[in-house]
N, C-alpha and C. Protein backbone atom coordinates (compact mmCIF):
# COMPACT_ATOMS: atom_id res chain seq x y z
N UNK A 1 45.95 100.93 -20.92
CA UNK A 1 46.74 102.15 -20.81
C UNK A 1 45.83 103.31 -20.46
N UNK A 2 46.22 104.36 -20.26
CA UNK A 2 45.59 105.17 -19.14
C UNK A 2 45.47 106.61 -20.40
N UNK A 3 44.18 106.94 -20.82
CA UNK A 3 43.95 107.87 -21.75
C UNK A 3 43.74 109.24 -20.78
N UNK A 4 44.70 110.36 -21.65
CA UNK A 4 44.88 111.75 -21.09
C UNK A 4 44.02 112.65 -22.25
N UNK A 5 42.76 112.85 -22.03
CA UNK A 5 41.95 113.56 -22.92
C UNK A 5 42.41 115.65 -22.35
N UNK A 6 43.11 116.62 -23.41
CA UNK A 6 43.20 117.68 -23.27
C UNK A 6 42.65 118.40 -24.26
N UNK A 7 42.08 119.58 -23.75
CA UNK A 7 41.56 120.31 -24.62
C UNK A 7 42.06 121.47 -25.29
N UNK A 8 42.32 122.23 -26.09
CA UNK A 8 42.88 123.25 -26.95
C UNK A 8 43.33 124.24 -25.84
N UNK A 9 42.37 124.64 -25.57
CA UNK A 9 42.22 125.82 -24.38
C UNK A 9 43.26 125.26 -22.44
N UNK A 10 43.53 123.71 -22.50
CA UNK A 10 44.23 123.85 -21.58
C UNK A 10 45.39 123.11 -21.80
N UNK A 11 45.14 123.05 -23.00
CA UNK A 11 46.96 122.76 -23.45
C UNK A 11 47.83 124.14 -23.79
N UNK A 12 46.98 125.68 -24.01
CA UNK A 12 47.23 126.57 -24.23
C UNK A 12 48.00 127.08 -23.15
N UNK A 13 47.03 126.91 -21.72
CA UNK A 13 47.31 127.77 -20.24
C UNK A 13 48.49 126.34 -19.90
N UNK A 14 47.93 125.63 -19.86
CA UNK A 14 49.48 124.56 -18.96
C UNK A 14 50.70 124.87 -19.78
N UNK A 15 50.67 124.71 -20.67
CA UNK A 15 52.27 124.41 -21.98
C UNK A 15 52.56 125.72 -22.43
N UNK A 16 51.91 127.10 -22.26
CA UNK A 16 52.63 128.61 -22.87
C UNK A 16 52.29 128.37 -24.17
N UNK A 17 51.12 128.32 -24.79
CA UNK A 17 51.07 128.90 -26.23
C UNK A 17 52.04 130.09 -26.71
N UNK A 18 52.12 129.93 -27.67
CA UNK A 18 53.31 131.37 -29.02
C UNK A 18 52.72 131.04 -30.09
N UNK A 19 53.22 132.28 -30.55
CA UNK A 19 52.42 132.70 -31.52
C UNK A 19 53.89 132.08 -32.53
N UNK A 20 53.73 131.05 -33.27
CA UNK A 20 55.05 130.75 -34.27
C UNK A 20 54.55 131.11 -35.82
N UNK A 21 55.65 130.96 -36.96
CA UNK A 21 55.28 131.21 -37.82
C UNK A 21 56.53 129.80 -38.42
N UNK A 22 55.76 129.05 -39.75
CA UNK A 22 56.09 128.47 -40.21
C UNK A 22 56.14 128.41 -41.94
N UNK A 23 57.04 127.80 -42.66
CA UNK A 23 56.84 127.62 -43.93
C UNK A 23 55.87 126.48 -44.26
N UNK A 24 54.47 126.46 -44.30
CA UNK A 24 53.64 125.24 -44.30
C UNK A 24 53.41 124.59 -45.44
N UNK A 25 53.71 123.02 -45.77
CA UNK A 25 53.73 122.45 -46.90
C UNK A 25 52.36 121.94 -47.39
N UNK A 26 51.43 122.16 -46.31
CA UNK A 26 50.29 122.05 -46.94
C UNK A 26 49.46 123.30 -47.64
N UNK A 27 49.87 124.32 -47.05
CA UNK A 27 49.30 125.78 -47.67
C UNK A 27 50.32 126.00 -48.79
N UNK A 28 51.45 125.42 -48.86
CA UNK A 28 52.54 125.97 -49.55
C UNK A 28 52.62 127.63 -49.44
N UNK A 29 52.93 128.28 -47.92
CA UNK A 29 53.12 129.58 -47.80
C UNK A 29 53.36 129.72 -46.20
N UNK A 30 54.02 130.81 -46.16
CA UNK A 30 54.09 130.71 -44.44
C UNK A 30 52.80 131.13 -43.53
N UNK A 31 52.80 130.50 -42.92
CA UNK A 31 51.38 130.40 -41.78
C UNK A 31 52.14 130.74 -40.35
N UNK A 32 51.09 131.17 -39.49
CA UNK A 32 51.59 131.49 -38.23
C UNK A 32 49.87 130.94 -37.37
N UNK A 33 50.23 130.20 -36.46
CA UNK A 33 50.10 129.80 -35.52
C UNK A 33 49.86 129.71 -34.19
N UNK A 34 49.03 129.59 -33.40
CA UNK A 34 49.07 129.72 -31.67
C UNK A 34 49.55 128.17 -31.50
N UNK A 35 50.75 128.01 -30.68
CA UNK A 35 50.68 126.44 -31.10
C UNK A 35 51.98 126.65 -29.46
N UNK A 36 52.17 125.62 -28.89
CA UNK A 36 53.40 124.96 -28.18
C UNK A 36 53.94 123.70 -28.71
N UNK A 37 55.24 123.80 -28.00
CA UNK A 37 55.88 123.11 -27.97
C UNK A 37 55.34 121.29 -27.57
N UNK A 38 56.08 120.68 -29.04
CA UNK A 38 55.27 119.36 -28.50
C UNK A 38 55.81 118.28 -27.40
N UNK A 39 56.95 118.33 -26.96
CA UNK A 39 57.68 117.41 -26.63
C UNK A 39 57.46 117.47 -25.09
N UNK A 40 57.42 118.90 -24.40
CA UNK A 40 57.01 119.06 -23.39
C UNK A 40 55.65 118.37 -22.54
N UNK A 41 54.96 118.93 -23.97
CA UNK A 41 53.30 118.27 -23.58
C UNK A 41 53.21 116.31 -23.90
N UNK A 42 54.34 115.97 -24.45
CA UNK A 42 54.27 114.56 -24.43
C UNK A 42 54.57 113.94 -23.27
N UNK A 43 55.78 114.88 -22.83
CA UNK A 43 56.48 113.85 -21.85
C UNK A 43 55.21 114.31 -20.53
N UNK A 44 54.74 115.34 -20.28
CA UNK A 44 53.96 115.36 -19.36
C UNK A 44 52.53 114.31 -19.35
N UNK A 45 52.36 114.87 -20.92
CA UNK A 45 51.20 113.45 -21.05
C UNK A 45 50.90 112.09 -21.08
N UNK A 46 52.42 111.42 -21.28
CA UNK A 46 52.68 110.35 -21.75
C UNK A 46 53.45 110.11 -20.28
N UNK A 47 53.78 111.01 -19.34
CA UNK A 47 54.38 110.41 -18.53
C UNK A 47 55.94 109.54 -18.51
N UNK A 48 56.71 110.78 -19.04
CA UNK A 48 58.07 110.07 -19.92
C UNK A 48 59.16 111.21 -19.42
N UNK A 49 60.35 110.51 -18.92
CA UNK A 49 61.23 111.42 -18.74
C UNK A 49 61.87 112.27 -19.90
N UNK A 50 62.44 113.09 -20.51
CA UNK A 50 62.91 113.25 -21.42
C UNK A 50 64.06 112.60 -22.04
N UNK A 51 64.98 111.07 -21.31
CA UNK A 51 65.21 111.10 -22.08
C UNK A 51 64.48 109.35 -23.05
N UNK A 52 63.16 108.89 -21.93
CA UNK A 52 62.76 108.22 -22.41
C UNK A 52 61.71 108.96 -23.38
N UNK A 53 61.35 110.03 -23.68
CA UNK A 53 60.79 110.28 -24.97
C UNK A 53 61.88 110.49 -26.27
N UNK A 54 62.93 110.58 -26.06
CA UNK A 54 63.53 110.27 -26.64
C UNK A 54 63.42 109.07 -27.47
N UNK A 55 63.70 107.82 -26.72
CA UNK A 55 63.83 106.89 -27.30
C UNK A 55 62.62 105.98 -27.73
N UNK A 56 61.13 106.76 -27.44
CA UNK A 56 59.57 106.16 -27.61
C UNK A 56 59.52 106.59 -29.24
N UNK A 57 58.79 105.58 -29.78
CA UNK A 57 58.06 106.09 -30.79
C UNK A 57 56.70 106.29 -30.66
N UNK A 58 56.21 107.33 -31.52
CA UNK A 58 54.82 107.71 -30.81
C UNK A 58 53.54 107.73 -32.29
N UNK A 59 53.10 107.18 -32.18
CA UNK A 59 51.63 106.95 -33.15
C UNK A 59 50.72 107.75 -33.28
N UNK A 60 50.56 108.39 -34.06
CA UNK A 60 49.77 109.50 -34.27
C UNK A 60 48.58 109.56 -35.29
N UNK A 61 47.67 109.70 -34.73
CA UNK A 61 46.42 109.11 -35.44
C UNK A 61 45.50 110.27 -35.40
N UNK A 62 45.17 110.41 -36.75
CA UNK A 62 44.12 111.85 -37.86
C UNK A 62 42.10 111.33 -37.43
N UNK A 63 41.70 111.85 -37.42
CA UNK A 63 40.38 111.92 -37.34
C UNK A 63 40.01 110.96 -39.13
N UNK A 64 40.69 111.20 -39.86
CA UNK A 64 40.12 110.63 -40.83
C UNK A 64 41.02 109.01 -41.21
N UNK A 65 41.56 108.25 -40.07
CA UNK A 65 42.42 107.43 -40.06
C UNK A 65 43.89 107.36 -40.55
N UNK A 66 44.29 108.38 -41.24
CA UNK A 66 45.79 108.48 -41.22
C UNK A 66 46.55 108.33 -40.24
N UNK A 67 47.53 107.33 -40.05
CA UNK A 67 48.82 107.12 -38.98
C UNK A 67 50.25 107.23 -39.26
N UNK A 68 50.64 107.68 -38.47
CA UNK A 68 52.32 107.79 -38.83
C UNK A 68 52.80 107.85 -37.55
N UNK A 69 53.66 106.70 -37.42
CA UNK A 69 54.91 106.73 -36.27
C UNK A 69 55.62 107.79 -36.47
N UNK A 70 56.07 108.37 -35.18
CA UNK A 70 57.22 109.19 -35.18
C UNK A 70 57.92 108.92 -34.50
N UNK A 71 59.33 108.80 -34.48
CA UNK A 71 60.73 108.63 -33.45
C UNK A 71 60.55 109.85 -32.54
N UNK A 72 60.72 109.60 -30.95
CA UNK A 72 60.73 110.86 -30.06
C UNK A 72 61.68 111.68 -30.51
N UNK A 73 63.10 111.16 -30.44
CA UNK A 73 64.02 111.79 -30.62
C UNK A 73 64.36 113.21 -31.99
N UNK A 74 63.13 112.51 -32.90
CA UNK A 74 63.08 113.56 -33.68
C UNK A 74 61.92 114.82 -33.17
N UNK A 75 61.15 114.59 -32.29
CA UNK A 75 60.29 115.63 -31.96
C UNK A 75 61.13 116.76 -31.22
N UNK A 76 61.92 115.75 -29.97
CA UNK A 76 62.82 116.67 -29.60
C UNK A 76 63.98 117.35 -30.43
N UNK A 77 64.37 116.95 -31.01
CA UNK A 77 65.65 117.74 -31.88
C UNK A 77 64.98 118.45 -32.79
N UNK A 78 64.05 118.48 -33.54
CA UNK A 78 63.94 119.13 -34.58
C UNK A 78 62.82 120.39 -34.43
N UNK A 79 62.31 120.71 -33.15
CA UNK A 79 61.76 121.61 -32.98
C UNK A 79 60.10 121.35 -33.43
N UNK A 80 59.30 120.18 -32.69
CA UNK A 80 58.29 120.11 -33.63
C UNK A 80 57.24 120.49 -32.34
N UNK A 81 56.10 121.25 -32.41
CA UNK A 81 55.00 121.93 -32.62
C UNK A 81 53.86 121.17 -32.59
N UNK A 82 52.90 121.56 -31.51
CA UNK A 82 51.53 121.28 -31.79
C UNK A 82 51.00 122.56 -32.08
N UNK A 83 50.04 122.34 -33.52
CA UNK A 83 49.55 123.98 -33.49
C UNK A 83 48.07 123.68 -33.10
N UNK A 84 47.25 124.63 -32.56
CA UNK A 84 46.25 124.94 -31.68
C UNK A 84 45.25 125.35 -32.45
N UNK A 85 45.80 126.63 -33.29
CA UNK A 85 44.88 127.31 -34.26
C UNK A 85 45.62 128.35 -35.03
N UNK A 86 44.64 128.70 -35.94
CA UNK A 86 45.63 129.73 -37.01
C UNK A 86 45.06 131.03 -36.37
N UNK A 87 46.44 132.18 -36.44
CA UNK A 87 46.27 133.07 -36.06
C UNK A 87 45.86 134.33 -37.17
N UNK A 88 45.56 134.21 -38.12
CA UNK A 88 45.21 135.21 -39.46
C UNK A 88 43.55 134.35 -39.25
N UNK A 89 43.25 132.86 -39.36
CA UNK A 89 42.16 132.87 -39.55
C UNK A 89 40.97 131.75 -38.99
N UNK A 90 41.13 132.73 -37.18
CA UNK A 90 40.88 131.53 -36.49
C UNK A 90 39.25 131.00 -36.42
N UNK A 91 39.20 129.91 -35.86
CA UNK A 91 39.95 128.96 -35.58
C UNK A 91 41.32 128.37 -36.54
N UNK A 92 40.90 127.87 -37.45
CA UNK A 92 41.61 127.13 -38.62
C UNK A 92 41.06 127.52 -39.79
N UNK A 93 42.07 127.71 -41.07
CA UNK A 93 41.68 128.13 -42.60
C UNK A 93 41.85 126.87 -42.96
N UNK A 94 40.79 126.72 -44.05
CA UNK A 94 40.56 125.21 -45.06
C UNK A 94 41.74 125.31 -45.51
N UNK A 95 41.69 123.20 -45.33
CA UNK A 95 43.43 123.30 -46.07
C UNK A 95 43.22 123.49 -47.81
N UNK A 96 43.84 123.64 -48.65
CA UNK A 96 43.75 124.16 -49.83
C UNK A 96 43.43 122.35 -50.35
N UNK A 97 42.33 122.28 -51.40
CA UNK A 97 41.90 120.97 -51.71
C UNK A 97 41.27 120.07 -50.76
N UNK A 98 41.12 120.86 -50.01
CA UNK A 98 39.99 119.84 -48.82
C UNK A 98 38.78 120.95 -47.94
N UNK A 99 38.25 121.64 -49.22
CA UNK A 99 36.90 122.63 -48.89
C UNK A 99 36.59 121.78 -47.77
N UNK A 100 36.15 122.72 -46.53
CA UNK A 100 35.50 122.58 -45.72
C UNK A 100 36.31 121.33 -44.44
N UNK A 101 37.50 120.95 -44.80
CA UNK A 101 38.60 120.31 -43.74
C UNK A 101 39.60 121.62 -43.56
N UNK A 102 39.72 121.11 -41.99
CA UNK A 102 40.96 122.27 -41.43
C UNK A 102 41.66 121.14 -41.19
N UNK A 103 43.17 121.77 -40.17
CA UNK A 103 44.09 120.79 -39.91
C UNK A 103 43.61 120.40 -38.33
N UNK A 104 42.86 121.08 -37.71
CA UNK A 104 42.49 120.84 -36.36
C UNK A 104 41.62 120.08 -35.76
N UNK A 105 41.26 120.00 -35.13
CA UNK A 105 41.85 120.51 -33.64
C UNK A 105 43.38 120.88 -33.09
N UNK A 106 43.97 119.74 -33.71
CA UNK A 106 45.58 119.92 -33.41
C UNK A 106 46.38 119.35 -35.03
N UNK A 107 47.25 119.90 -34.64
CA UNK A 107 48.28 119.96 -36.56
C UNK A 107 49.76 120.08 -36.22
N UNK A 108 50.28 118.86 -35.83
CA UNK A 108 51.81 119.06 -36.01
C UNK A 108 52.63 119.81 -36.80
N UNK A 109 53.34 120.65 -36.36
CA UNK A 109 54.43 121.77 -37.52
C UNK A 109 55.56 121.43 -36.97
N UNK A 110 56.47 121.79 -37.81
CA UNK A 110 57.65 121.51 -37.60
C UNK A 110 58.79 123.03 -37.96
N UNK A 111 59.74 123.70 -37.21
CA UNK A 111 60.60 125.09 -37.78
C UNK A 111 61.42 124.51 -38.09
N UNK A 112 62.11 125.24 -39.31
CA UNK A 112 63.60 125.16 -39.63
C UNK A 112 63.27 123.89 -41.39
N UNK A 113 64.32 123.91 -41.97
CA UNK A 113 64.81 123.88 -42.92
C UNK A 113 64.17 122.38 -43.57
N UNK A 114 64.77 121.57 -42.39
CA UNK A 114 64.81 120.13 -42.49
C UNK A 114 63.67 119.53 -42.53
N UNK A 115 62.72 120.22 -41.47
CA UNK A 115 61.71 119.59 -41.72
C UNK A 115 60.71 119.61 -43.05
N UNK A 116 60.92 120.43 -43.85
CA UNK A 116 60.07 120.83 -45.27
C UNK A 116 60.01 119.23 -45.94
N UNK A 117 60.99 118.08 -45.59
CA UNK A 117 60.56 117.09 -45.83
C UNK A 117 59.83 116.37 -45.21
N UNK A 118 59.15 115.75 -45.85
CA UNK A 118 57.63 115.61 -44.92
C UNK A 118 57.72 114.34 -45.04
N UNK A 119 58.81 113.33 -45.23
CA UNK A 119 58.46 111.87 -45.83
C UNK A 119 59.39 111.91 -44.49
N UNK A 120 60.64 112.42 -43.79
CA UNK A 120 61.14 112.44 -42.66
C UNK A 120 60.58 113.03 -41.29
N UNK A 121 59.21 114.45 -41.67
CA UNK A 121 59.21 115.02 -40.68
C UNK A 121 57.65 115.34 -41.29
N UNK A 122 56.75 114.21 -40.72
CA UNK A 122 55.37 114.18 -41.26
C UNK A 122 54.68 115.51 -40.40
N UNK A 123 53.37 116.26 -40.92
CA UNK A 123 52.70 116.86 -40.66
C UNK A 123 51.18 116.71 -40.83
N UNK A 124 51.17 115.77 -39.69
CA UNK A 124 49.83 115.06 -39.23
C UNK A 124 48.68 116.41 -39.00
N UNK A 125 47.22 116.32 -39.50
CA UNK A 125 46.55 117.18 -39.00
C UNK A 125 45.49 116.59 -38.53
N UNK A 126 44.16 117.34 -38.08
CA UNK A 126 43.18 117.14 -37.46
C UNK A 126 43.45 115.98 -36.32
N UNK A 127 44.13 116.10 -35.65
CA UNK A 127 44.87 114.50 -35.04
C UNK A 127 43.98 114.46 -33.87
N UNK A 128 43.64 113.08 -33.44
CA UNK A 128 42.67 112.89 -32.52
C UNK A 128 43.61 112.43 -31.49
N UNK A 129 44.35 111.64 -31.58
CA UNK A 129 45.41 110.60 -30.56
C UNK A 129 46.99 110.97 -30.66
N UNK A 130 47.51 110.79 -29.90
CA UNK A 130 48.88 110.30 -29.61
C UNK A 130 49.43 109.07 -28.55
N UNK A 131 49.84 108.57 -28.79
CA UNK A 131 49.87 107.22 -28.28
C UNK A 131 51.15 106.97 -28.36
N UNK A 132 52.03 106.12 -27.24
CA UNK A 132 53.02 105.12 -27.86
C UNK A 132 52.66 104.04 -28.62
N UNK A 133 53.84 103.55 -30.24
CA UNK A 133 53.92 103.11 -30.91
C UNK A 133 53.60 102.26 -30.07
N UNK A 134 52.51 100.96 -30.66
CA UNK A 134 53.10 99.40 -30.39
C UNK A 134 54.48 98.82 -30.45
N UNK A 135 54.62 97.68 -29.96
CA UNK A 135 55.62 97.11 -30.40
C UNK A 135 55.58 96.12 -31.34
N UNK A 136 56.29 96.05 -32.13
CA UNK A 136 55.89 95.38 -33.39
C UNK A 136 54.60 95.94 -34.36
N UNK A 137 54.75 97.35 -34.46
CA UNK A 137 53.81 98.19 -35.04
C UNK A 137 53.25 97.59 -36.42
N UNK A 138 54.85 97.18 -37.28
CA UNK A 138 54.71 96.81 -38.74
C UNK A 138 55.14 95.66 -38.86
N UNK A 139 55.30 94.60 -37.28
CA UNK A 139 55.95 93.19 -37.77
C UNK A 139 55.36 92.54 -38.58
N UNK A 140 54.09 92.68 -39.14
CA UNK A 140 53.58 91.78 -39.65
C UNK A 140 53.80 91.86 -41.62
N UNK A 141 54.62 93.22 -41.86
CA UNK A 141 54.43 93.90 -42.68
C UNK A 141 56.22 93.54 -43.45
N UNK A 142 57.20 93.09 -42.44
CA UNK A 142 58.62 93.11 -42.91
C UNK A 142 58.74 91.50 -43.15
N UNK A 143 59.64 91.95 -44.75
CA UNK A 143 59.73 91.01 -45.16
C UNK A 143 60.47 89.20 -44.43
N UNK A 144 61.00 88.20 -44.32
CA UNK A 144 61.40 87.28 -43.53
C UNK A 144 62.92 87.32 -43.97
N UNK A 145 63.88 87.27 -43.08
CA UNK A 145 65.08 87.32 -42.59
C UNK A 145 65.80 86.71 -44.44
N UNK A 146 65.76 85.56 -44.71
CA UNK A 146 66.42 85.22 -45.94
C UNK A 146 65.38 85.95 -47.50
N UNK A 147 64.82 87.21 -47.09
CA UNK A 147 64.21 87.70 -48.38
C UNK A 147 65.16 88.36 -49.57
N UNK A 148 64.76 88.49 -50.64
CA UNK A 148 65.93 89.18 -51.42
C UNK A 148 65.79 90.69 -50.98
N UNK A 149 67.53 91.23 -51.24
CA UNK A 149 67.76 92.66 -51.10
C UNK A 149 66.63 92.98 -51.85
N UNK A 150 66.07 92.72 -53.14
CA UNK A 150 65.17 93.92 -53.04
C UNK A 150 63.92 93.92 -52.65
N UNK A 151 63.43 92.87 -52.27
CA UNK A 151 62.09 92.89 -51.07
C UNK A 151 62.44 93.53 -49.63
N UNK A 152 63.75 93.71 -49.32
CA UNK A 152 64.11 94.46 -48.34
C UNK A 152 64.70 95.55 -48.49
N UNK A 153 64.91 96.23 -49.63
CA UNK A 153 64.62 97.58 -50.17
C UNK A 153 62.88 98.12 -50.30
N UNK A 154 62.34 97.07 -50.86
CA UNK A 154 61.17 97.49 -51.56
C UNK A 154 59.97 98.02 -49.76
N UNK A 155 60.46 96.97 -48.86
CA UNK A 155 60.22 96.99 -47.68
C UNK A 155 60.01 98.77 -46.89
N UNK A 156 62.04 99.02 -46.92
CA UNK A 156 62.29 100.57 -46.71
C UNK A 156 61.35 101.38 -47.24
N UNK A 157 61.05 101.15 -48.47
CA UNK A 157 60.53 102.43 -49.20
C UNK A 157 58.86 102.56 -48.58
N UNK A 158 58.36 101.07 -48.48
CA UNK A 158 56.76 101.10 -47.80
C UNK A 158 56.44 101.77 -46.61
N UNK A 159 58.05 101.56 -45.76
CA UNK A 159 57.41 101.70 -44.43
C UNK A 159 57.82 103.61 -44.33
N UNK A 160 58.88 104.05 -45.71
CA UNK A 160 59.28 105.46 -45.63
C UNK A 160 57.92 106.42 -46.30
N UNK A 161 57.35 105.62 -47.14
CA UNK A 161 56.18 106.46 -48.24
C UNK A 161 55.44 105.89 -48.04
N UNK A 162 54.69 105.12 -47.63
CA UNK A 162 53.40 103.99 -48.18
C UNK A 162 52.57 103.81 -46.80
N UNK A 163 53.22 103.59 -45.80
CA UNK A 163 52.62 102.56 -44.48
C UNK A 163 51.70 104.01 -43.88
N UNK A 164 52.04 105.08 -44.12
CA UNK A 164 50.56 106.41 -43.76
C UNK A 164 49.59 106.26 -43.73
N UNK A 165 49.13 105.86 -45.14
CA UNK A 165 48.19 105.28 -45.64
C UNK A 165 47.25 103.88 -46.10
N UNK A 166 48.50 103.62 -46.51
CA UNK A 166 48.48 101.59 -46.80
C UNK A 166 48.75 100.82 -45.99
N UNK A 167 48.08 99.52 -46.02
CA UNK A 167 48.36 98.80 -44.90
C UNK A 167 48.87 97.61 -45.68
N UNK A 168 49.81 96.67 -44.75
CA UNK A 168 50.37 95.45 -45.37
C UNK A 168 49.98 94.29 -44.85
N UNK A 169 49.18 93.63 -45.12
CA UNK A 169 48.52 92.31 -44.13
C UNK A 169 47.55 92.80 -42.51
N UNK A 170 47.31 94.12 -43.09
CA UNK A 170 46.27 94.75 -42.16
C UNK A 170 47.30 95.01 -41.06
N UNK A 171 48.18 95.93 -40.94
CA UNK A 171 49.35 96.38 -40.30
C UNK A 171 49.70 98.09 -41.12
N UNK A 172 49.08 99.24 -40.52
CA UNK A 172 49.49 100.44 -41.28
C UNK A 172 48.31 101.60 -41.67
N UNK A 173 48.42 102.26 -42.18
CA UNK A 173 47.29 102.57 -42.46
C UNK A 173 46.15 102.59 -43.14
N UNK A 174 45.52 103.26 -42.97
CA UNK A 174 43.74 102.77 -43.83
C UNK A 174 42.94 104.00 -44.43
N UNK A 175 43.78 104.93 -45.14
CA UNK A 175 43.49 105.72 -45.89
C UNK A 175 43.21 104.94 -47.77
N UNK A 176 44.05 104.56 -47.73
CA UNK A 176 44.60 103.31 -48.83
C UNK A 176 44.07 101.92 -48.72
N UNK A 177 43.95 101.30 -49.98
CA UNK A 177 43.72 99.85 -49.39
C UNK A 177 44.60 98.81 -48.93
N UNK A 178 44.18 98.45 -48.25
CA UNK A 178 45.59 96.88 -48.22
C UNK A 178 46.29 96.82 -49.13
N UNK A 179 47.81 96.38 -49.40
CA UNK A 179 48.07 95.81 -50.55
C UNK A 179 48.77 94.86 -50.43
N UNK A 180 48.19 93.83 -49.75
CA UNK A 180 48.49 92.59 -49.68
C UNK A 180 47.24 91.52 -49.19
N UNK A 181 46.34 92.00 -48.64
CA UNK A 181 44.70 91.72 -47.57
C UNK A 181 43.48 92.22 -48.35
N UNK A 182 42.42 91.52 -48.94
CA UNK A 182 42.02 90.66 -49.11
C UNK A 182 42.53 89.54 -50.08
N UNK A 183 43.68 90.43 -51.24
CA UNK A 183 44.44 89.88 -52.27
C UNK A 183 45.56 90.72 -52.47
N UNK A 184 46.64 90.32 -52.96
CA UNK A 184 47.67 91.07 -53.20
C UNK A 184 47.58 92.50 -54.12
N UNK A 185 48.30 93.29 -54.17
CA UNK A 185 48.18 94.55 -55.26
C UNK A 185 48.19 94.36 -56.67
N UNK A 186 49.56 92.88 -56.34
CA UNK A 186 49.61 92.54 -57.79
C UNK A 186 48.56 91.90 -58.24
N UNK A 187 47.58 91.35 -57.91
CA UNK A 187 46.29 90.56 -57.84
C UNK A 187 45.22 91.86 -58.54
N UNK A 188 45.12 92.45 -58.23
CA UNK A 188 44.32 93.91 -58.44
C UNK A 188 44.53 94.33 -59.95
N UNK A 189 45.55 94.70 -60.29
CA UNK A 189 46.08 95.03 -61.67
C UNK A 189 46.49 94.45 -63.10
């Protein structure tokens, strides 16, 4: 696949930086921003009509290995934001509990109400990549067709809270340890 390396400064002049202001759940306070619009700069980057970003999921990967899929369709509807830099204290102000980490280079935000949930409308920072999702991102991770309802509840909840960080048979992320690879979780405790 064909890597589109951009830099702060010309994602600013191509895409119309603004100056936004947000309720930020990592500062817990409103922050304001030099940031554009993200959906624009996907479909140009990713090479996607709008309404196939729509229907892409897109992988988003932190400098310190955090990942989280996102549905296009929610980037477009919900108003979500690449921010660039902070405008009170630029470049970027330390995030609160991580002396000496900012959210940058780039820091997904999200306006409006809905997004303050962050388990629906993640706020990825220092992000190095964007990528389309694999396919079969977490197959290795869902439970098998005759499992009980609640291994396929317990499933929902991994891939809604857990898969950021944790990985399931080395499928997810790697902030966390496996909890199923080298031994199970329940194995651990």
């Amino acid at each position: 696949a064909e890597t589109v390396q951009l830099a702060s400064k010309d994602i600013a002049r191509r895409f119309g930086a603004e100056v936004m202001e947000v309720q930020d759940p990592a500062y817990k306070r409103r922050k304001r921003y030099r940031a554009v619009k993200l959906a624009p700069l996907l479909r140009k980057a990713l090479k996607l009509s709008p309404t196939e970003l729509r229907r892409t999921r897109l992988l988003f990967t932190a400098a310190d290995g955090y990942k989280v899929a996102i549905e296009g369709e929610k980037i477009v509807s919900q108003q979500a934001y690449l921010a660039l830099g902070d405008v009170a204290k630029p470049p970027w102000e330390d995030l609160p509990g991580h002396r000496g980490s900012s959210p940058g280079p780039f820091y997904v935000v999200w306006k409006g109400k809905l997004a303050q949930d962050q388990k629906r409308y993640p706020w990825p920072w220092a992000l190095t990549t964007v990528a389309r999702a694999p396919r079969g991102l977490y197959a290795k991770t869902t439970p098998p067709n005759d499992a009980p309802e609640l291994a396929k509840r317990g499933h929902a909840l991994f891939i809604r809270d857990c898969v950021r960080c944790h990985a399931i048979n080395q499928q997810g992320g790697n902030l966390g340890p496996d909890l199923n690879v080298p031994r199970n979780v329940l194995e651990y405790r």
